[in-house]
Protein backbone atom coordinates (compact mmCIF):
# COMPACT_ATOMS: atom_id res chain seq x y z
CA UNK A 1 158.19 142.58 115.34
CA UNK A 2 157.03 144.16 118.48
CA UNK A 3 156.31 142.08 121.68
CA UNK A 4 152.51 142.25 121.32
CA UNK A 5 152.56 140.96 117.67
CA UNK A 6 155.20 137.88 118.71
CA UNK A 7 152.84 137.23 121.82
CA UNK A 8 149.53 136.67 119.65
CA UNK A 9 151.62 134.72 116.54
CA UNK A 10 153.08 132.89 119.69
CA UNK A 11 149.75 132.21 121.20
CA UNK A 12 148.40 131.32 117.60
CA UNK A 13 150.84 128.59 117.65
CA UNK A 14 150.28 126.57 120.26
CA UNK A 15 146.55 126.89 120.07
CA UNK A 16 147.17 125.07 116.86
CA UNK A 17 149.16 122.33 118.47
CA UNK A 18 146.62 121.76 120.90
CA UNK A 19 143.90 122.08 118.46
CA UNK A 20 145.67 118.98 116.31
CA UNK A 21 146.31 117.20 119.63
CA UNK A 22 142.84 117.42 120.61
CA UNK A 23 141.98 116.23 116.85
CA UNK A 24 144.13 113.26 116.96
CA UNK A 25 142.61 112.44 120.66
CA UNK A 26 138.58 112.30 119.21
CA UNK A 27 139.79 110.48 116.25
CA UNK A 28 141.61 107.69 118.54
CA UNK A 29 138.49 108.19 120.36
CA UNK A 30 136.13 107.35 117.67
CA UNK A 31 138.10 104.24 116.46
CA UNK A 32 137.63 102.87 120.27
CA UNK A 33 133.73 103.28 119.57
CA UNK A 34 133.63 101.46 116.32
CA UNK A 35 136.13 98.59 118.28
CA UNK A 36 139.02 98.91 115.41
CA UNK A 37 142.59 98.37 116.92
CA UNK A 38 143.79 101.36 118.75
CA UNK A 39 147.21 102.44 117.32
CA UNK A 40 149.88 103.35 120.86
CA UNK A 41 150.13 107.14 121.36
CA UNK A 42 153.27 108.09 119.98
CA UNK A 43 155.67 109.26 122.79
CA UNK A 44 156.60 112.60 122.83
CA UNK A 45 159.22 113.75 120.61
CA UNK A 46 162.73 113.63 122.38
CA UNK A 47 166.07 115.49 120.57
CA UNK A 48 169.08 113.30 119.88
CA UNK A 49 170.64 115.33 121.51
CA UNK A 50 168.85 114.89 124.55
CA UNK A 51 168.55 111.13 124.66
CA UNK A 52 170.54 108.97 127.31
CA UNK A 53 173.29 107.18 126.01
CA UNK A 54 173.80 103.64 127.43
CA UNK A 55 176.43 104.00 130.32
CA UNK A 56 179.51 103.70 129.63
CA UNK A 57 182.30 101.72 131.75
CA UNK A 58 184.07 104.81 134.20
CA UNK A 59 187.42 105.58 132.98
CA UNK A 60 190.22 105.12 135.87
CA UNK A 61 192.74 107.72 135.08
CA UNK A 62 196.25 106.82 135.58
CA UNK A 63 198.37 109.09 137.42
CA UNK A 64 202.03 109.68 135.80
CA UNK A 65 205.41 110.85 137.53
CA UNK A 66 207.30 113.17 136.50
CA UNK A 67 210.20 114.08 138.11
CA UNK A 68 210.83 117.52 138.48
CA UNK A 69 214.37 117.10 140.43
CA UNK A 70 217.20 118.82 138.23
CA UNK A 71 219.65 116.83 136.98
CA UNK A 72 223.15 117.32 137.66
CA UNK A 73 225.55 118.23 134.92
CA UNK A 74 227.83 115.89 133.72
């Protein structure tokens, strides 16, 4: 695909998403104007990935010795 044809599919695409946003906006919209329960706008979509993980407790490292003297034949 060349850049200009990846731009407009691109630009297709999120016109679309906006398009359904806006959608699902007039229809929460027009439930408010009848007085039916509002359902909570979702929150936005968030990877696993990308989620916080509770904290977890630090971890102290221990230091170890080694001794790095040679030993003396026996």
């Amino acid at each position: 695909m060349i850049d200009a044809e990846l731009e407009k599919v691109i630009g297709k695409a999120l016109k679309l998403k906006e398009l359904h946003r806006a959608r699902a906006r007039v229809l929460q919209l027009e439930r408010e104007l009848r007085g039916e329960a509002t359902k909570p706008e979702e929150p936005p979509y968030i990877p696993e990935f990308l989620v916080q993980q509770p904290a977890r407790p630090a971890v102290r490292p221990t230091l170890s010795v080694v001794d790095l003297t040679p030993k003396a034949a026996a």
